[in-house]
Structures are given as C-alpha cells and as structure tokens.
Protein backbone atom coordinates (compact mmCIF):
# COMPACT_ATOMS: atom_id res chain seq x y z
CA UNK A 1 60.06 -57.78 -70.61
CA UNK A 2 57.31 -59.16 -68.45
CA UNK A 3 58.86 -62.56 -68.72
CA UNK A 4 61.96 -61.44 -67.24
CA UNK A 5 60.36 -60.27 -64.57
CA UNK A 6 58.54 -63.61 -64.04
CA UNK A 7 62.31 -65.14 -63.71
CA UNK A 8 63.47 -62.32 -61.75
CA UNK A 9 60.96 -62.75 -58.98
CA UNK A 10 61.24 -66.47 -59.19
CA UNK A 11 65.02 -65.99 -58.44
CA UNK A 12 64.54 -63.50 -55.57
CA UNK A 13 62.06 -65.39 -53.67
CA UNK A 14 64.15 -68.73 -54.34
CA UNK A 15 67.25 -66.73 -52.70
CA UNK A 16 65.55 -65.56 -49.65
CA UNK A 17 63.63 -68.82 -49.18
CA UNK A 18 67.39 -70.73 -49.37
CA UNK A 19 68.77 -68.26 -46.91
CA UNK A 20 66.04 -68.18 -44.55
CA UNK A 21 66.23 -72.03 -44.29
CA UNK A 22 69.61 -71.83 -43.81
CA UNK A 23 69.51 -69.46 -40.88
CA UNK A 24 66.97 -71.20 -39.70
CA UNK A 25 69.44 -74.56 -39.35
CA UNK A 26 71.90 -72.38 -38.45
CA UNK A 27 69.91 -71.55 -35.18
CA UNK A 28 69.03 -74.99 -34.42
CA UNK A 29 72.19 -76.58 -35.11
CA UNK A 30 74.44 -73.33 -33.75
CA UNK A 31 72.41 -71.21 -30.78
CA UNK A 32 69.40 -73.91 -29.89
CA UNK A 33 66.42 -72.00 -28.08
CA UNK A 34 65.79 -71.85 -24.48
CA UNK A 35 69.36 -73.37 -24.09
CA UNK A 36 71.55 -71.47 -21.43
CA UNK A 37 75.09 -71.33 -22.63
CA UNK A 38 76.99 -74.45 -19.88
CA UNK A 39 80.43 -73.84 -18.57
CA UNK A 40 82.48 -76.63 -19.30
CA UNK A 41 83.32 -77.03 -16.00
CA UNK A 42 80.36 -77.13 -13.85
CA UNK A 43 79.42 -80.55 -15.51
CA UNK A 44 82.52 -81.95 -14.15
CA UNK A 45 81.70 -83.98 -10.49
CA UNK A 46 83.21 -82.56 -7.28
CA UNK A 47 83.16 -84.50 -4.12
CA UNK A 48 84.76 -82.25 -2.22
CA UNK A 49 82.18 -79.80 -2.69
CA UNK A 50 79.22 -82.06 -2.63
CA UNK A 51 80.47 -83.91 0.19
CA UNK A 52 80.40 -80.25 2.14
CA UNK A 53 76.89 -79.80 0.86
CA UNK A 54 75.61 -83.30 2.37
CA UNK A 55 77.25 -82.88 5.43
CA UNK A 56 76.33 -79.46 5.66
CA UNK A 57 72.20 -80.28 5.32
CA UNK A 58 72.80 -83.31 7.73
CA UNK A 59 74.25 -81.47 10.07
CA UNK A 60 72.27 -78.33 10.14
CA UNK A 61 68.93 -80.75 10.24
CA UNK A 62 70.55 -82.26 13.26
CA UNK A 63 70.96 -79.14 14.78
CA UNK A 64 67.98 -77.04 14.36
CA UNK A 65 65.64 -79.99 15.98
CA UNK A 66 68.38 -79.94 18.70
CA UNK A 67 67.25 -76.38 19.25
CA UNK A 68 63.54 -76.77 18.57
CA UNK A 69 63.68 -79.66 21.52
CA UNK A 70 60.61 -81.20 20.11
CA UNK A 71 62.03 -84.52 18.78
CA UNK A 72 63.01 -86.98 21.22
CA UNK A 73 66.76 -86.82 22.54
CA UNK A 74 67.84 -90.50 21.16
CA UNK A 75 66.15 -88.97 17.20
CA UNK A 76 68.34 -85.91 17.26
CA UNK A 77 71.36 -88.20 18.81
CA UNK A 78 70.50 -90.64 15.70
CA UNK A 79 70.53 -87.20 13.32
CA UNK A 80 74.00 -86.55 14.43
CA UNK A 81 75.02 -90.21 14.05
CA UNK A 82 73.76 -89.91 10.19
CA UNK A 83 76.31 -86.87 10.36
CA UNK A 84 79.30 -88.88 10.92
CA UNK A 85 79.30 -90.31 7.39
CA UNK A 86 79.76 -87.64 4.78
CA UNK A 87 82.30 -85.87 7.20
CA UNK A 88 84.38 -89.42 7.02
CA UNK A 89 84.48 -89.04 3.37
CA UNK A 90 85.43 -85.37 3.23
CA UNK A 91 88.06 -86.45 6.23
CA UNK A 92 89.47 -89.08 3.63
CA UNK A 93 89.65 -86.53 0.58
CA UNK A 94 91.75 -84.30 3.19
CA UNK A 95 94.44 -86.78 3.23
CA UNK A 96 95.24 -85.22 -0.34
CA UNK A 97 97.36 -82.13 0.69
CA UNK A 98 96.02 -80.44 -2.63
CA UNK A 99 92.15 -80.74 -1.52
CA UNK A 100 93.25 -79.27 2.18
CA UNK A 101 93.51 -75.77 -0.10
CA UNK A 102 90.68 -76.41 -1.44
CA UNK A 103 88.37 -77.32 0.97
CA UNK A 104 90.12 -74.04 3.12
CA UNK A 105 89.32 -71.94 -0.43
CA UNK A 106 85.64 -73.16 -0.38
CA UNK A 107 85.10 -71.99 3.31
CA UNK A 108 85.45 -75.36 4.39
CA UNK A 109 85.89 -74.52 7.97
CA UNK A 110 83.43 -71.92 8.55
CA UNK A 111 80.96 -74.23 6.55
CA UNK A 112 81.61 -77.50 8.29
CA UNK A 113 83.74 -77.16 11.41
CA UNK A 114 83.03 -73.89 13.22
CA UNK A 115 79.54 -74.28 13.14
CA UNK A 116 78.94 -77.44 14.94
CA UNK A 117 82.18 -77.50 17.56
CA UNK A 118 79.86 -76.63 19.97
CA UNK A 119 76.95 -79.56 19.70
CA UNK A 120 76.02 -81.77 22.77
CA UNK A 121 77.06 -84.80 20.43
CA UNK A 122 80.90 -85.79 21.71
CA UNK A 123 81.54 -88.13 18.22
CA UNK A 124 80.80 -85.12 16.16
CA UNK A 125 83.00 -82.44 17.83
CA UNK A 126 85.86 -85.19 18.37
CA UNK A 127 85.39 -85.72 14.36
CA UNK A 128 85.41 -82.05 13.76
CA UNK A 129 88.60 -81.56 15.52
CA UNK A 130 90.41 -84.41 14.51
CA UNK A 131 89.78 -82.90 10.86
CA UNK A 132 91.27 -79.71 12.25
CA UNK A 133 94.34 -81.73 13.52
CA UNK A 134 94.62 -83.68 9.62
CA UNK A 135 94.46 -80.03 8.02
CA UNK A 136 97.35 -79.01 10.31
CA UNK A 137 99.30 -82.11 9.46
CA UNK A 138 98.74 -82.69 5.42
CA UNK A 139 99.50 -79.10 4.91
CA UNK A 140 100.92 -77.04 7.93
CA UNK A 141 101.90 -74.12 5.65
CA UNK A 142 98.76 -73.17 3.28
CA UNK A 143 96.52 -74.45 7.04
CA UNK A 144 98.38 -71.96 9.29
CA UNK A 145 98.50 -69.04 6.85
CA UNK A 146 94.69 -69.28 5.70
CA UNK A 147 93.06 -70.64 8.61
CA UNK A 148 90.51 -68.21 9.84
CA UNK A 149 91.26 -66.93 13.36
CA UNK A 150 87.37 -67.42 14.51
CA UNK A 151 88.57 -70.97 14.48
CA UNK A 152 91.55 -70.11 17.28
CA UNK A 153 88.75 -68.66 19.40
CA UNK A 154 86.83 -71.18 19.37
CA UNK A 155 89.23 -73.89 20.44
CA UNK A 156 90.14 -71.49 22.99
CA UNK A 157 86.84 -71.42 24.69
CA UNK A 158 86.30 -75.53 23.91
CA UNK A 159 89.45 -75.57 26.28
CA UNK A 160 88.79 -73.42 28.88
CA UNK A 161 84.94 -74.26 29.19
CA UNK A 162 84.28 -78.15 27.60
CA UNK A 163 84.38 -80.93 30.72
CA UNK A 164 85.32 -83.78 28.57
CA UNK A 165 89.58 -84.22 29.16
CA UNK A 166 89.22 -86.14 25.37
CA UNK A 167 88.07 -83.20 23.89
CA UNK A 168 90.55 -80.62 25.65
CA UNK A 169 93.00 -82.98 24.90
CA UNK A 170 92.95 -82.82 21.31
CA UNK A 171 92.75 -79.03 21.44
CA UNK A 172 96.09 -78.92 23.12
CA UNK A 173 97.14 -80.81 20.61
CA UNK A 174 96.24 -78.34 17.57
CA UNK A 175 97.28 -75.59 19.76
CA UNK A 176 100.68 -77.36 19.63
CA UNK A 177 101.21 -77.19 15.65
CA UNK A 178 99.14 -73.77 15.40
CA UNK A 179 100.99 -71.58 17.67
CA UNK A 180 104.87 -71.62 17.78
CA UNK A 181 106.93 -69.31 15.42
CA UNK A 182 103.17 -68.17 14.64
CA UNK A 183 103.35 -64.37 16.90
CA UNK A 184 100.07 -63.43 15.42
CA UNK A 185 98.10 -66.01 16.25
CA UNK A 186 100.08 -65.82 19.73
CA UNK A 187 99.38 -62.38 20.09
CA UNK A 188 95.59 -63.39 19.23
CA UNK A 189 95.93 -65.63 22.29
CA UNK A 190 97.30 -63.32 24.95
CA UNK A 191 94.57 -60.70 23.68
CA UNK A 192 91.58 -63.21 24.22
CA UNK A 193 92.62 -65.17 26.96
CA UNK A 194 96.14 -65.11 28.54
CA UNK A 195 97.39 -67.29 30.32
CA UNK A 196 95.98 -68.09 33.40
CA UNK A 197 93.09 -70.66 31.34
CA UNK A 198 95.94 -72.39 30.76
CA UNK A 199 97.39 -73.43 34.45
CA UNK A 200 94.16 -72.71 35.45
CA UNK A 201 92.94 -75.62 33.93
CA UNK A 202 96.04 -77.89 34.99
CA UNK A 203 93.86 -79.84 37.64
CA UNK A 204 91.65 -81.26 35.20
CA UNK A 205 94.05 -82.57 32.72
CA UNK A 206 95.91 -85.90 32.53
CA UNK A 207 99.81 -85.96 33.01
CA UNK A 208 100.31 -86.48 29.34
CA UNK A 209 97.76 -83.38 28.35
CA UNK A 210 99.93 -81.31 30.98
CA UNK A 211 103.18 -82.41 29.26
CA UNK A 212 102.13 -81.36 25.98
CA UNK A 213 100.85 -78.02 27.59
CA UNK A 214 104.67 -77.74 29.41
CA UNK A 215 106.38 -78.59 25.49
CA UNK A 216 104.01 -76.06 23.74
CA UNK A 217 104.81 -73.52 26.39
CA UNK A 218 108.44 -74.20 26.53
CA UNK A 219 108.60 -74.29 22.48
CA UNK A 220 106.83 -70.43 22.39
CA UNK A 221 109.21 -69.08 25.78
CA UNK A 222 112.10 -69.99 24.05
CA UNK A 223 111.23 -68.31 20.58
CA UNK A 224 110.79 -64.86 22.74
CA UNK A 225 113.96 -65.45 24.59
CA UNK A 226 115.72 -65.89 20.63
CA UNK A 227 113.98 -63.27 19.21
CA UNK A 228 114.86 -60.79 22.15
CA UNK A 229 118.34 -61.85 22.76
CA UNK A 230 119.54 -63.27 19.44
CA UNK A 231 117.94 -60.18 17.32
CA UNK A 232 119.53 -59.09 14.11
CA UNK A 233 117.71 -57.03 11.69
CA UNK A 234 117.80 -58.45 7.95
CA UNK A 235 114.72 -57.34 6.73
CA UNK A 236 112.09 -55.55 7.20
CA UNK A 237 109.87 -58.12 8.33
CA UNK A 238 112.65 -59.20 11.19
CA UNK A 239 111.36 -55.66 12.76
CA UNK A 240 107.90 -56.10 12.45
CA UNK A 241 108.41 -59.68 13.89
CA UNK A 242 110.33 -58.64 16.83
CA UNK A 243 107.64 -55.47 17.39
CA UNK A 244 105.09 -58.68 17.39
CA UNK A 245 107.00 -60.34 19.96
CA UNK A 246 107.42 -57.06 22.24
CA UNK A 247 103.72 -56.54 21.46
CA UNK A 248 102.64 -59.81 22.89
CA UNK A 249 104.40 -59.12 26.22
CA UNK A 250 105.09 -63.15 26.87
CA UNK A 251 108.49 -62.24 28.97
CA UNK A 252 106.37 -59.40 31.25
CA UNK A 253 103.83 -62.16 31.49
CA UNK A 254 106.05 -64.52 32.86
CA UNK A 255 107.47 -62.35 35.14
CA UNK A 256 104.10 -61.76 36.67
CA UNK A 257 103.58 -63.34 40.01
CA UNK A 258 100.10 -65.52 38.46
CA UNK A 259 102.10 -66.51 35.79
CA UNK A 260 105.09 -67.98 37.60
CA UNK A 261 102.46 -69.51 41.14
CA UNK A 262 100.70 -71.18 37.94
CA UNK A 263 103.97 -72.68 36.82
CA UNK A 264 104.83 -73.77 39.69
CA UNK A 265 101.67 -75.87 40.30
CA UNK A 266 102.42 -77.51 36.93
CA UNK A 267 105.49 -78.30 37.81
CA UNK A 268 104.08 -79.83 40.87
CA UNK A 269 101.64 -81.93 39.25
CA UNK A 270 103.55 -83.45 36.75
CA UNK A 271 106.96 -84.50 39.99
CA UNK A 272 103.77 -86.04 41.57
CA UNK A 273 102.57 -88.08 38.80
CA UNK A 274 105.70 -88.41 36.65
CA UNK A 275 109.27 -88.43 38.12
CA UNK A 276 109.89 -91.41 36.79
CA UNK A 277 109.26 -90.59 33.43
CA UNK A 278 112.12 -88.64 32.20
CA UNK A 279 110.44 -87.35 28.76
CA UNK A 280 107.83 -85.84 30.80
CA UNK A 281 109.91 -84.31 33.26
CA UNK A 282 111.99 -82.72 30.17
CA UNK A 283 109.95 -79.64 29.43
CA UNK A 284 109.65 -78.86 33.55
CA UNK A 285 113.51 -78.76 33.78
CA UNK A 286 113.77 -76.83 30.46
CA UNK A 287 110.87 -73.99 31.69
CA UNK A 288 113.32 -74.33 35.34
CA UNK A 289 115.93 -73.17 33.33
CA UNK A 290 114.28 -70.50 31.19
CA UNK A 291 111.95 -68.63 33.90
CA UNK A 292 114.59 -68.54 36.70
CA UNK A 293 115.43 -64.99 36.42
CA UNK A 294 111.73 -64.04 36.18
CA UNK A 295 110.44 -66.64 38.42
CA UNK A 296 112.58 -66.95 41.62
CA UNK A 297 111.72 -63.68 43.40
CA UNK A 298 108.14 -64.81 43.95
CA UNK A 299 109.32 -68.46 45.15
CA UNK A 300 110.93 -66.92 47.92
CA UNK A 301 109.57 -67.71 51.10
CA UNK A 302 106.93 -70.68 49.51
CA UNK A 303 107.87 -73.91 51.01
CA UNK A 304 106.60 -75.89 48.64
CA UNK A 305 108.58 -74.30 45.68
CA UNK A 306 112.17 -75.20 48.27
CA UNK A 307 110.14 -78.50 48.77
CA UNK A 308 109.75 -78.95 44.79
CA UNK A 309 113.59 -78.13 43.90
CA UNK A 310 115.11 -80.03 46.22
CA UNK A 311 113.68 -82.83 45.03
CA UNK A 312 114.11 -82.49 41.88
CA UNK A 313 117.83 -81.39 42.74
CA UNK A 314 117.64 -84.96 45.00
CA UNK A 315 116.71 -86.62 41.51
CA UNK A 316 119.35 -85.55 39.50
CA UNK A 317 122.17 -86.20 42.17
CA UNK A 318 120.75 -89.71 42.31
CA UNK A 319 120.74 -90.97 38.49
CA UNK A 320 122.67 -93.27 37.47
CA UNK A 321 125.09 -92.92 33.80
CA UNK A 322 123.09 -94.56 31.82
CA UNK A 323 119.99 -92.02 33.21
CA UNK A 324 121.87 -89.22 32.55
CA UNK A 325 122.58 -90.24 29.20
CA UNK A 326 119.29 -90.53 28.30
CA UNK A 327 118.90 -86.84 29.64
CA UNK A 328 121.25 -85.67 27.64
CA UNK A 329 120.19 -87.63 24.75
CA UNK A 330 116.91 -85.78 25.08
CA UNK A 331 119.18 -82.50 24.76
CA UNK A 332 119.32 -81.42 28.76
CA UNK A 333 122.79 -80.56 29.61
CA UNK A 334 122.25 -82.27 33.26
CA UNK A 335 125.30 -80.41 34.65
CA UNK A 336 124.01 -76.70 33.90
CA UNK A 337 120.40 -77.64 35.31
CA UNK A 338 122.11 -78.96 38.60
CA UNK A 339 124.03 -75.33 38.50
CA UNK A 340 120.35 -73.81 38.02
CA UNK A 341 118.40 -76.49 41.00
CA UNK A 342 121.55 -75.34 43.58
CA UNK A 343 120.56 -71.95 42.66
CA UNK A 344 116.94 -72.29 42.82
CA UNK A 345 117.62 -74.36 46.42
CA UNK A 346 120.06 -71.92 47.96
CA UNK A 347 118.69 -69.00 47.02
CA UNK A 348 115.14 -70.16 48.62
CA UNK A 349 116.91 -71.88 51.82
CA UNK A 350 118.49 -68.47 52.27
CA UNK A 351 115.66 -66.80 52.26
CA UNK A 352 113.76 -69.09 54.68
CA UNK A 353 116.51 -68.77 57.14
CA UNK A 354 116.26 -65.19 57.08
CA UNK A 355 112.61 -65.16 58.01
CA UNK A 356 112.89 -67.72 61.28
C-alpha cells in the first residue's frame, strides 16, 4: 500500500513538473514577456509620411527662430534653404496620382502647405504652391473634392495682399483649375472676397497674369449664363446646383456698376499691351459679348469705353482672311462680335450726342 503511494506521488509530481515546463516554453516561444504585440504594418517604410515628418520639423525650426528674431537673418534664410529638400522629395512622390490621396488623407496640406504660405522666404512659398498646382494636375477630381477650403482662403489673401507678381501669378493659376463648374468653392469666393480684389489688382499684374484672370472669369460667366438659361431639372442635385448658382449672385454682380468700370479697365489694359496678340484678346471679346446686356448702361456717357470699342470695332474691320481665320479657329464667330462692337459703338455715340 505504502509503495503505491511512493509511485503515485512520483507520477503526480513528474506530471506537473512536465506540464509546467511545457507552459513555461509555451510562454517563451508563444507570448514572450515585455513584448508589445507589432502590427504588421507599421514595420513597413513610408516615405510619404516620413518625408512630411522631416519637412515638417525643418520647417517649423525655420519658423519659430523667424519669430524669436534672435538668430541672424542669413541663419534663418539658410533654415529655410535646408527646407527645400524633403519638400522636393514629397513633390516627386506627388507625381504618383495614388500618393496625391494619400498625402490629402494624411492632412498633407494643413501639415505642410498651409502653414508656411505665409513665410518671408519667396523659394519656399513658390515650392509650396507649385505643389498645390501638381495636386490639382495629377488628380483634379479626389484634389478638388477633398481639398480643405482654409486652403482657398489663403490663396485668396496671398493674391490680394503678396507684392511679388511670381507669386500672384501662380495663384491665378490654381484659381484657374480650382474654381470653374466648382459653385461651392465659387460661392466661398464671392462670400470672402468678391470681386473687386480681382480688377482691383489688374494694375499690378503682367498681360499674361491678366489674360488668365479674363479666361478664368470668362470660363465661370459662362457656366451661370448655362445654368440660368439652359436649365433642365434631372435630378435632384441639378436643383440644388442651380440654387448654388442663384445663391452666388455672379449675374447681379456683374450687373453692378464696380463690377462692369472694373471690366472695363481690364479690357483696357490688355488693347494697350496686347492687340496684337489675338489669343489674348480672345477672352476680352468673349466677356464683350457675354456682359453687354449687363454692362452697357453704365458705359454710357464714358469716353473711354466709346474710345475702347471703336477700336476694337477698327481692329476687326481691318483683319485680313487669314486673321480672321485664326479667330475663328480660336472659336470667335468674328461676324456676331462685329454685330455686338456696332452695338456697343452706336449705342454709346448716341448717347454722347445726346448730352452735347
């Protein structure tokens, strides 16, 4: 009896002793200790994200000793040159239209471009915008629908307030992609600002910043005019589209005596610098066209607006075939703008007549 017993214990403490052992092994091997459990993942490199990160501690160096003013101007100029380089290397990755969604998903613009438009340094906010521009050209879709609108306002004030023609320049240019058959982000535009920054800010532009200025506005008039005129309901977001368009008001802007003075300066500025050149000229005699009804009440009695279309109307009488085939080329039908100078120049003549 008592040597069963002996064999019995022996057998018990030789089964927990093997199973103990084995858990044992089982933690090492299975559940090591002080070992967080790793997403497969997050091992995985990402130089999208780290390129952000880099650029984002360069750059926010660069600026905070540009606030402090304590370091010399030429060390916090040299900060911002050290800038340039990881925001070259995220610019390259953005040439991948796949990466511009997920630089946009990662906050990519509020973490690297809105910050910083602002700095003294003219490379960096020419850099910044330029990768603004390549977001709007590698993927105009997923760019326009998730771009934050903070981003509109700011390129709104850089416009209206930055000296450098460069810089205002390649706003106009993002403004150009951004805002036709886009009435939201229109109607953000004529809540913030208007128009009048616009031809208010004609005098300090080059003839080919105004031209893009007279295309973009042309491009947006003429959406209101179809939307208005050419309206047919299919669904329901045809209404809420046309309610946008009534909303923003661009027709009662344009019929606003500002509106169509400040057109008429552009239109000045560009004859004087460009008569020659018939693509620039294109977008005046297309806005000629489209604002006349709203327009030529508040030329009456200007001289230089009779001044303006009679040379223009002078112009077109003078070109040869081969000119007018490039017109038309362009897509102006030359004979219904002559129908719309001779109105614009009989109309006014009248007018002055009847005041001597």
């Amino acid at each position: 009896m008592l040597r069963n017993l002996l064999v019995l214990q022996i057998l018990i403490a030789v089964f927990i002793g093997v199973t103990a052992e084995d858990s044992i092994i089982d933690e090492i091997t299975e559940k090591p200790p002080m070992q967080p459990e790793v997403n497969p993942t997050e091992g995985q490199v990402n130089p999208l994200e780290d390129g952000i990160r880099s650029y984002e501690l360069r750059a926010g160096a660069a600026e905070k000793s540009e606030q402090q003013g304590i370091l010399p101007e030429e060390e916090v100029e040299k900060m911002y040159e050290d800038v340039i380089p990881p925001l070259g290397a995220i610019i390259e990755l953005l040439k991948e239209p796949t990466n511009v969604y997920k630089f946009i998903e990662a906050k990519g613009i509020e973490r690297v471009i809105l910050p910083h438009l602002h700095v003294f340094n003219t490379d960096l906010r020419m850099q910044l915008l330029s990768l603004t521009m390549l977001l709007f050209n590698t993927a105009p879709t997923t760019t326009t629908v998730m771009a934050p609108v903070g981003l509109l306002d700011k390129l709104l004030d850089i416009f209206e307030e930055d000296d450098n023609l460069a810089i205002k320049a390649r706003v106009v240019d993002i403004l150009y992609v951004w805002l036709p058959d886009n009435p939201k982000i229109q109607a953000r535009v004529m809540k913030l600002k208007g128009l009048e920054p616009f031809y208010d800010q004609v005098h300090k532009l080059d003839a080919g910043v105004i031209h893009t200025l007279l295309k973009l506005f042309n491009k947006i008039l003429k959406e209101h005019l179809k939307a208005r005129n050419e309206y047919q309901q299919k669904t329901k977001s045809d209404l809420v589209n046309l309610n946008m368009y009534k909303k923003i008001g661009l027709i009662e802007r344009v019929s606003s005596k500002n509106v169509c003075h400040g057109l008429l300066n552009i239109f000045q500025a560009i004859w004087a610098y460009s008569y020659n050149n018939m693509e620039f000229m294109m977008p005046v005699f297309e806005i000629l066209k489209n604002v006349e009804p709203y327009c030529l009440g508040y030329y009456r009695g200007k001289a230089k607006a009779l001044e303006l279309f009679q040379g223009l109307l002078q112009h077109m009488k003078q070109i040869g075939d081969d000119t007018k085939n490039i017109y038309e080329n362009l897509g102006l039908n030359t004979t219904e703008l002559a129908v719309v100078l001779n109105s614009y120049v009989d109309k006014l003549t009248i007018k002055l007549k009847d005041e001597f």
